[in-house]
Protein backbone atom coordinates (compact mmCIF):
# COMPACT_ATOMS: atom_id res chain seq x y z
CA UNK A 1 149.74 127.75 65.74
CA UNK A 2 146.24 127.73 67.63
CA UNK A 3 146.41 127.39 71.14
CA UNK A 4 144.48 124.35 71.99
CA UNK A 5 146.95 122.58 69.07
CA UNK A 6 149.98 124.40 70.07
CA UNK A 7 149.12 122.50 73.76
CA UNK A 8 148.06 119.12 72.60
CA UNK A 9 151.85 119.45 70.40
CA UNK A 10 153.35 120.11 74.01
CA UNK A 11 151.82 117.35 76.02
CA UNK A 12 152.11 114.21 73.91
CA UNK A 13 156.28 115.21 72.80
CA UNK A 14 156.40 114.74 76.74
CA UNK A 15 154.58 111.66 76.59
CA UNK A 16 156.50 110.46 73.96
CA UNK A 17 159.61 111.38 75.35
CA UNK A 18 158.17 109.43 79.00
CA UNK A 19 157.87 106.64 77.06
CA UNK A 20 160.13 106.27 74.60
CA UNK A 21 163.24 107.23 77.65
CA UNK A 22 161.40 105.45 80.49
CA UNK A 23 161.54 108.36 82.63
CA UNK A 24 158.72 110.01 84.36
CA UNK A 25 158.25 114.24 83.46
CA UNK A 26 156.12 116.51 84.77
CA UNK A 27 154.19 119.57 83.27
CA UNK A 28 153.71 122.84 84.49
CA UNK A 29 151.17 123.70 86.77
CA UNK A 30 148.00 123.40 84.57
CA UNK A 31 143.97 124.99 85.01
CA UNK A 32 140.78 122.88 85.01
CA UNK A 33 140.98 123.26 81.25
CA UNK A 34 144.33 121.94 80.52
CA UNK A 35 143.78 119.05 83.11
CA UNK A 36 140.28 118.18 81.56
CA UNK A 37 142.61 117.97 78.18
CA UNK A 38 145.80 116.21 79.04
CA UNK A 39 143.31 112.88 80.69
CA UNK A 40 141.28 112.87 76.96
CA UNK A 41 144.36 113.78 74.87
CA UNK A 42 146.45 110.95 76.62
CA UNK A 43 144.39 108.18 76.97
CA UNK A 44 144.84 105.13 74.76
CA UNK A 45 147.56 106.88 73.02
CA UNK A 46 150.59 106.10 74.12
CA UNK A 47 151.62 103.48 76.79
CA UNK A 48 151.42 106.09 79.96
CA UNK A 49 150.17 106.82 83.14
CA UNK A 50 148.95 110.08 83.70
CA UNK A 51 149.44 111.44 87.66
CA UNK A 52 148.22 114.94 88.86
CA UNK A 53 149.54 116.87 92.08
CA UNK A 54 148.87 120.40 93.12
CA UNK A 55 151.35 120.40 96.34
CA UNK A 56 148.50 119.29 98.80
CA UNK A 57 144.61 117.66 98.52
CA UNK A 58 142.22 119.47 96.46
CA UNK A 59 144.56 122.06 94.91
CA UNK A 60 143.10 123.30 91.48
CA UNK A 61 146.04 124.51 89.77
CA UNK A 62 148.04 120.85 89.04
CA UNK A 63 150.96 119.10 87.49
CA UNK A 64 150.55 116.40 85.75
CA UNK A 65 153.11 113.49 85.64
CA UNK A 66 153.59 111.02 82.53
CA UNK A 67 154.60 107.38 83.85
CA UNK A 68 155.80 105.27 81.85
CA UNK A 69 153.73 102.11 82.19
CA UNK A 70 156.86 99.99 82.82
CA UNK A 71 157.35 101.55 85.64
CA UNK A 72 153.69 102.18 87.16
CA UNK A 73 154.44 99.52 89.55
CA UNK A 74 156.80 101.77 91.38
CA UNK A 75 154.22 105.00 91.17
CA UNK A 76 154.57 105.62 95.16
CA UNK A 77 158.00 105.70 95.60
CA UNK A 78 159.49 107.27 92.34
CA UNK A 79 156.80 110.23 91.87
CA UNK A 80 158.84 113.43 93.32
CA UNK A 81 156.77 116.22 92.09
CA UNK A 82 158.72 119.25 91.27
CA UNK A 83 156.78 121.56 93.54
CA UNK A 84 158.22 124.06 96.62
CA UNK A 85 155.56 125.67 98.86
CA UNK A 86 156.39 129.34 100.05
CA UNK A 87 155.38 131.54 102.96
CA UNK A 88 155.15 134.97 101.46
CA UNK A 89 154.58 137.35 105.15
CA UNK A 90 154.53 140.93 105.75
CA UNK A 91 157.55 141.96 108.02
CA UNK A 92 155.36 143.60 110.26
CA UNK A 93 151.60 142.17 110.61
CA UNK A 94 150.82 145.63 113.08
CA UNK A 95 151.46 147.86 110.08
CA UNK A 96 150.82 145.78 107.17
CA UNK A 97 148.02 146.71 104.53
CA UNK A 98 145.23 143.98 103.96
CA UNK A 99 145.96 142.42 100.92
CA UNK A 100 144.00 139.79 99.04
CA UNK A 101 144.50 136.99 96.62
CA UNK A 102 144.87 139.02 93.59
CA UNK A 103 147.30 141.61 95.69
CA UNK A 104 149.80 138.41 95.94
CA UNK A 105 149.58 137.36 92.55
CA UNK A 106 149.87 140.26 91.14
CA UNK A 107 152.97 141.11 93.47
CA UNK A 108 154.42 137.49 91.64
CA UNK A 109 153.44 137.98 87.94
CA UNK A 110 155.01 141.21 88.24
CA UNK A 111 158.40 139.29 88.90
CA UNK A 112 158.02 138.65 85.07
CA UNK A 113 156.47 134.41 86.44
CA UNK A 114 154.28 133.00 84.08
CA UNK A 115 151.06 131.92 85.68
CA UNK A 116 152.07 128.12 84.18
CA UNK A 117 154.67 128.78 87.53
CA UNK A 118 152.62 129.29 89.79
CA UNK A 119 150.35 126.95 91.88
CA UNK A 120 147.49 127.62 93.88
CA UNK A 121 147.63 130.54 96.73
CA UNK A 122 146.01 129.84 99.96
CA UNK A 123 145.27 133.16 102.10
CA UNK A 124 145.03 133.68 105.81
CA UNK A 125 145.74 136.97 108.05
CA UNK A 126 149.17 135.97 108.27
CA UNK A 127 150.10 135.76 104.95
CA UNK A 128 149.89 134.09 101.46
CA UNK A 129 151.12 130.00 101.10
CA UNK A 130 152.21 130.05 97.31
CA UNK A 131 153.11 126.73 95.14
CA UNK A 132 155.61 126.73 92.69
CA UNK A 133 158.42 125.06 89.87
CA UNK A 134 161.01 124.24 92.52
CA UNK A 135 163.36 126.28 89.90
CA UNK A 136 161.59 129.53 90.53
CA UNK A 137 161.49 129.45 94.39
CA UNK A 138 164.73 130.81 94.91
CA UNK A 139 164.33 133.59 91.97
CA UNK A 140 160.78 134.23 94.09
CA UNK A 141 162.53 134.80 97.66
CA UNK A 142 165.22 136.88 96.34
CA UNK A 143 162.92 139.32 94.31
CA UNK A 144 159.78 139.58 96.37
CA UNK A 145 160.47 142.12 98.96
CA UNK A 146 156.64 143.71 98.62
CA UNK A 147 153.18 143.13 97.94
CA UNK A 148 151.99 146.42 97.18
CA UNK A 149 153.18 148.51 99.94
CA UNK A 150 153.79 146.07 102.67
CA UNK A 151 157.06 145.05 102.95
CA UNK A 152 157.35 141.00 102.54
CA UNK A 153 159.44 137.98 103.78
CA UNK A 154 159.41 134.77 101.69
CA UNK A 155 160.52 131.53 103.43
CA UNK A 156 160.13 127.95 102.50
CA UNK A 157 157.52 125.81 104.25
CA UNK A 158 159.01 122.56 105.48
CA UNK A 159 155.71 121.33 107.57
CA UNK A 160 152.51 120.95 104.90
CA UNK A 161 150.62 120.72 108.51
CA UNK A 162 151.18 125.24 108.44
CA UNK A 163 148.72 125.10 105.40
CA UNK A 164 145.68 127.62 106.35
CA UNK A 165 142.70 125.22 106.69
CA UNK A 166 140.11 125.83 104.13
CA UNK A 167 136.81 127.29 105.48
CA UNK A 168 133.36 126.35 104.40
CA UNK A 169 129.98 127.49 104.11
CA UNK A 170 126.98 124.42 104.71
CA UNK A 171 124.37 125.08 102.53
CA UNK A 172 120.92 122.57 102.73
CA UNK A 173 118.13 122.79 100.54
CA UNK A 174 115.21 120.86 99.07
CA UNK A 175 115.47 120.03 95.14
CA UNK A 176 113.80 118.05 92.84
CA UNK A 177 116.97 116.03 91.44
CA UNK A 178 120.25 115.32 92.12
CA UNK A 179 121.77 117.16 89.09
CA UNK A 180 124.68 119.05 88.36
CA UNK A 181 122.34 122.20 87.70
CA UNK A 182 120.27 121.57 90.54
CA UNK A 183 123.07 121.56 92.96
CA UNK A 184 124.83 124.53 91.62
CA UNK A 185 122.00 127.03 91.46
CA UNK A 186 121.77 125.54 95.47
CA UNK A 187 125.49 126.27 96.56
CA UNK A 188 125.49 129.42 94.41
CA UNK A 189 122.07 131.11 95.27
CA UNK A 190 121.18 131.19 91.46
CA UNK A 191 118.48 129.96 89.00
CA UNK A 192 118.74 127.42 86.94
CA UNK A 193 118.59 129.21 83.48
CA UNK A 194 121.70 131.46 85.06
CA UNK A 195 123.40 128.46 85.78
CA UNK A 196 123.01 126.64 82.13
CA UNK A 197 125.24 129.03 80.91
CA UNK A 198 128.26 127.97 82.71
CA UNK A 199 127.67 124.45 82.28
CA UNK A 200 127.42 124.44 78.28
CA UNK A 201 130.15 127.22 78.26
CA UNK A 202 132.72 124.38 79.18
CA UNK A 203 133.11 126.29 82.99
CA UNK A 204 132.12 123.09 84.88
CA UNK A 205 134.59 120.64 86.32
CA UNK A 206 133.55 117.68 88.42
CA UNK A 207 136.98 116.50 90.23
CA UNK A 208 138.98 118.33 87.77
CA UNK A 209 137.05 116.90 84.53
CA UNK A 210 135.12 119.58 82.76
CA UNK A 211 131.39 118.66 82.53
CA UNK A 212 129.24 119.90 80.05
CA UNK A 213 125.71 118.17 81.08
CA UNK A 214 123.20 119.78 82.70
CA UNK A 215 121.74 116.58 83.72
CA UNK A 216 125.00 115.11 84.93
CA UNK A 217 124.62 113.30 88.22
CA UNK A 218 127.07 113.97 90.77
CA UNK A 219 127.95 111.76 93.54
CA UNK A 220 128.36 112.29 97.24
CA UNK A 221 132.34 114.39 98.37
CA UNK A 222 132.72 115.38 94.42
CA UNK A 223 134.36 118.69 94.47
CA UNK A 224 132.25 120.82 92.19
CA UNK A 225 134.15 124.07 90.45
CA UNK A 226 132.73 126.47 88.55
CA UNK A 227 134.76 129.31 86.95
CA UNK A 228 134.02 132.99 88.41
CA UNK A 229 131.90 131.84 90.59
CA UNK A 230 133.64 129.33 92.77
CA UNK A 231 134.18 125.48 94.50
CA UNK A 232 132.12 123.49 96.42
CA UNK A 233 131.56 120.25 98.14
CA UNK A 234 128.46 117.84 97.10
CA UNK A 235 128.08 116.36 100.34
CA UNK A 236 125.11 114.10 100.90
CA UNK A 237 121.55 113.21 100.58
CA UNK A 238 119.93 114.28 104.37
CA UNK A 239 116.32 113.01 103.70
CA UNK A 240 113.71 112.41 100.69
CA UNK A 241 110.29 113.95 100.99
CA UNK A 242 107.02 112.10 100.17
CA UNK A 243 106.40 113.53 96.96
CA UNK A 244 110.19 112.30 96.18
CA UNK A 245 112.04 115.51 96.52
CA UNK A 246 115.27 115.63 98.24
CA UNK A 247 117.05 117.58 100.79
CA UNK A 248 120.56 117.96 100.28
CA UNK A 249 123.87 119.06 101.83
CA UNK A 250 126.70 121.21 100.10
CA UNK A 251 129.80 122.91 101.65
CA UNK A 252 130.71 126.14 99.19
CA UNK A 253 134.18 127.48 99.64
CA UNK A 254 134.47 130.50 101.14
């Protein structure tokens, strides 16, 4: 079966199943694609509320919960999203290797995870913060002993308040519009004709909904993403020139 049908199949027998058993259920952790997906494959269909959580604000990788509308009225307090963070650490910083995002998840996915396991990773010179199923933390901090030849601890994190704070790069500039082109050539350092690409190629997500508009009009703290290149921040409008140009303010992940 093709994928994109094989996945639609998926999510609505779990919103059936939501609804039908008034229970809430939760997905695996799904990409900007799947996300962008499950909100237009869902809605009006069945009598559910959709939910998504990535284990702490902004987190890209997400599950999605199906509520069943009876029960939306208790959203706060019955949501329990099946997510563990971990603390994967070398056992000795002094003689540890440096070792990057894709060192850590490839150190995982060897484990034999899929990546539909796995949440986002957050990196800082301590160590990697990993999300995952709550079923596969304890399969995770038995079997990871080493990230490619630094020997590793893995230990849950109680405290969300350990979470490496994520660093940003302010970026001004004068354009002509606001536009969703506009403002990624900005935070990217890129034309406008490189940027187009991305955009129509489905690679665009504005808060998690893909966007495939170059003339789209963001508004002021949406979180911007754009596949292999990065995430950024739309932050403001500073001033407006006379001849009606504008000088703007993004923060790009770094």
């Amino acid at each position: 079966m093709d994928k994109d049908l094989l996945f639609e199949k998926r999510m609505k027998d779990l919103a059936s199943r939501a609804y039908n058993r008034d229970i809430v259920l939760y997905t695996d952790f799904l990409n900007l694609d799947e996300l962008h997906k499950i909100h237009s494959l869902i809605s009006g269909s069945l009598p559910v509320t959709v939910c998504t959580f990535g284990g702490y604000d902004l987190a890209e990788r997400q599950m999605a919960a199906f509520l069943p509308d009876a029960l939306s009225y208790l959203m706060e307090e019955i949501l329990s999203y099946p997510i563990v963070c971990l603390k994967i650490q070398p056992l000795s910083l002094k003689f540890s290797e440096k070792l990057s995002h894709r060192d850590y998840l490839g150190a995982l996915l060897n484990l034999g995870l899929e990546r539909s396991m796995l949440g986002d990773l957050l990196i800082d010179e301590t160590g990697a913060y990993c999300f995952c199923k709550e079923t596969m933390a304890g399969f995770i901090q038995d079997n990871l002993t080493r990230v490619r030849h630094t020997a590793v601890l893995t230990v849950q994190v109680m405290e969300m308040e350990e979470l490496p704070q994520p660093k940003f790069r302010e970026i001004q500039g004068t354009v002509p519009s606001i536009r969703l082109d506009v403002l990624i050539a900005l935070a990217f350092g890129e034309s406008r004709s490189r940027i187009t690409p991305f955009i129509e190629g489905g690679k665009v997500f504005v808060n998690g909904r893909q966007i495939t508009s170059n003339g789209y009009t963001p508004r002021e703290k949406d979180l911007i993403s754009v596949r292999q290149k990065g995430r950024f921040i739309y932050e403001q409008i500073l001033t407006q020139t006379k001849k009606g140009r504008y000088r703007v303010s993004v923060k790009r992940y770094l």
